[in-house]
C-alpha atoms as a PDB file:
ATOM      1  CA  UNK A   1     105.224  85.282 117.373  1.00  0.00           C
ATOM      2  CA  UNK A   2     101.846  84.218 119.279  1.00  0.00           C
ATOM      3  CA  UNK A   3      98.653  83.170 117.207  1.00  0.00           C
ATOM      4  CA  UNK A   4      97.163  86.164 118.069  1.00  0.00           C
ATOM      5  CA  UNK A   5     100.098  88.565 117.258  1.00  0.00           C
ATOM      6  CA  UNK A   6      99.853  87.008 113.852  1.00  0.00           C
ATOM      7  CA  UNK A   7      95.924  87.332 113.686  1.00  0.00           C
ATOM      8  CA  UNK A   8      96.337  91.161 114.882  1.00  0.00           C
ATOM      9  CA  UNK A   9      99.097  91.503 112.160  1.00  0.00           C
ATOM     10  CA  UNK A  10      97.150  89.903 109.526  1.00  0.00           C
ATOM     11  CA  UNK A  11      93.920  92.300 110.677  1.00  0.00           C
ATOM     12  CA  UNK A  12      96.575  95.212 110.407  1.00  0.00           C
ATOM     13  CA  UNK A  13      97.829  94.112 106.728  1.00  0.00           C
ATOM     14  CA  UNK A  14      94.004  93.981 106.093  1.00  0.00           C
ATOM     15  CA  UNK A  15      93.254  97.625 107.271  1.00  0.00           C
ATOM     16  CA  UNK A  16      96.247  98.557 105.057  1.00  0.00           C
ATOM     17  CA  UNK A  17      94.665  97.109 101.736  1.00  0.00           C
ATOM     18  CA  UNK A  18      91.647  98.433 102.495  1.00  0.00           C
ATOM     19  CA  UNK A  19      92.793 102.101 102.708  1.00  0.00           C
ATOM     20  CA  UNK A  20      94.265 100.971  99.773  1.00  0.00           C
ATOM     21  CA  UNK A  21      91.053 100.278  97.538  1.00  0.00           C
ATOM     22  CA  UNK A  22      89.410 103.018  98.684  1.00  0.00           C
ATOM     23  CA  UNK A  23      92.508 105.497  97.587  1.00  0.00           C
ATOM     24  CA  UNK A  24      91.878 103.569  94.159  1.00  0.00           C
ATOM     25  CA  UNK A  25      88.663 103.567  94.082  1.00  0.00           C
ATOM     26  CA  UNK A  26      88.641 107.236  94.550  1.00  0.00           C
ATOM     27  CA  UNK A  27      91.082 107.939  91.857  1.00  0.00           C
ATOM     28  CA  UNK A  28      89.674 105.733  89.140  1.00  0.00           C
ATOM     29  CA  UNK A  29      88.867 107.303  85.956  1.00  0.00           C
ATOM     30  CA  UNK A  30      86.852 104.610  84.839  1.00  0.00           C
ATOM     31  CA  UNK A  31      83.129 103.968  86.540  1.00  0.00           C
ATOM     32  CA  UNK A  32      83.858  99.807  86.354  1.00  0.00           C
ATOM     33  CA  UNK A  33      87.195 100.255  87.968  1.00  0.00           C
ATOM     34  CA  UNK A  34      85.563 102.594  90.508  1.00  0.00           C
ATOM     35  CA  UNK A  35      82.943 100.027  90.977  1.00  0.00           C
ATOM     36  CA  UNK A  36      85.158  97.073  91.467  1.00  0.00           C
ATOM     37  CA  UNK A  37      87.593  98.475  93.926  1.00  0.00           C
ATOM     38  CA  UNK A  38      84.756  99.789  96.047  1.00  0.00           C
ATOM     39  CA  UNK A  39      83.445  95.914  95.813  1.00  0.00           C
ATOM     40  CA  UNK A  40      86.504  94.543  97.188  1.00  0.00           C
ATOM     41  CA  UNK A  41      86.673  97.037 100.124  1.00  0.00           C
ATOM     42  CA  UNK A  42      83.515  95.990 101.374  1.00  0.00           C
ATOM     43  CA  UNK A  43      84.598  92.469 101.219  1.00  0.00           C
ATOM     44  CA  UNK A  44      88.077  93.204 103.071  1.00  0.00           C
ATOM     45  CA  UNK A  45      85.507  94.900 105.811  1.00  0.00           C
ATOM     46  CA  UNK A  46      83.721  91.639 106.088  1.00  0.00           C
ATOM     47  CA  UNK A  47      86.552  89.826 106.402  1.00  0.00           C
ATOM     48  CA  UNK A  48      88.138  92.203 109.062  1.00  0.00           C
ATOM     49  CA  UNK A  49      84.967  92.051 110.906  1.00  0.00           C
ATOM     50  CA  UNK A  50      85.391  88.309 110.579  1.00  0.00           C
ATOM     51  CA  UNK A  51      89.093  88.765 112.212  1.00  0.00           C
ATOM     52  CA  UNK A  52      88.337  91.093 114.738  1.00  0.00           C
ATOM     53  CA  UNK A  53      85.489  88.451 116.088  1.00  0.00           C
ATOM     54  CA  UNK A  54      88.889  86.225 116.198  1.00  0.00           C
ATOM     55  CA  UNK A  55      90.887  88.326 118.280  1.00  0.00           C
ATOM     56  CA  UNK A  56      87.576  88.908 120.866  1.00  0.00           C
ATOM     57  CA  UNK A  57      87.659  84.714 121.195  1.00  0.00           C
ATOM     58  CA  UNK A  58      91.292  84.588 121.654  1.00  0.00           C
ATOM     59  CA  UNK A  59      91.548  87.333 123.818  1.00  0.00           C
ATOM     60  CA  UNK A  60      88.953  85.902 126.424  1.00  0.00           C
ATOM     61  CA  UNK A  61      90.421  82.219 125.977  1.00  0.00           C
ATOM     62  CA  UNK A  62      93.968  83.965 126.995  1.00  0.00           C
ATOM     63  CA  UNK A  63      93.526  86.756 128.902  1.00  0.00           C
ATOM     64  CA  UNK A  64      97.993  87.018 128.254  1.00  0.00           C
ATOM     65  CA  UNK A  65      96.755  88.167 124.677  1.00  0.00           C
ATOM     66  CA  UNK A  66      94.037  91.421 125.319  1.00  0.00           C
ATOM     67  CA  UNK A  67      94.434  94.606 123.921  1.00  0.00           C
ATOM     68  CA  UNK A  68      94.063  95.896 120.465  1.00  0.00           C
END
């Protein structure tokens, strides 16, 4: 598997625990609970954003690798 296959996997496994969260966060009894899952979604966004910023550089340094 390429670097980038494993950086678009990884951003894939990301989007997964972040739909994740947010089905927690939504089904939370508890306000704290509800609270911290909804935390830790917004940092998985930052760190998909943080990912997908990978895939743009990899993508133009090997043109081989484009496409989401």
């Amino acid at each position: 598997m390429t670097v980038s296959a494993n950086v678009k996997q990884c951003l894939a496994t990301l989007k997964n625990i972040e739909a994740g969260l947010s089905t927690l966060s939504m089904s939370a009894g508890d306000e704290e609970a509800k609270r911290v899952f909804h935390e830790q979604m917004m940092v998985m966004e930052e760190i998909k954003k943080d990912l997908m910023k990978r895939i743009g550089e990899l993508e133009r340094e090997e043109e081989q690798y484009k496409g989401f």
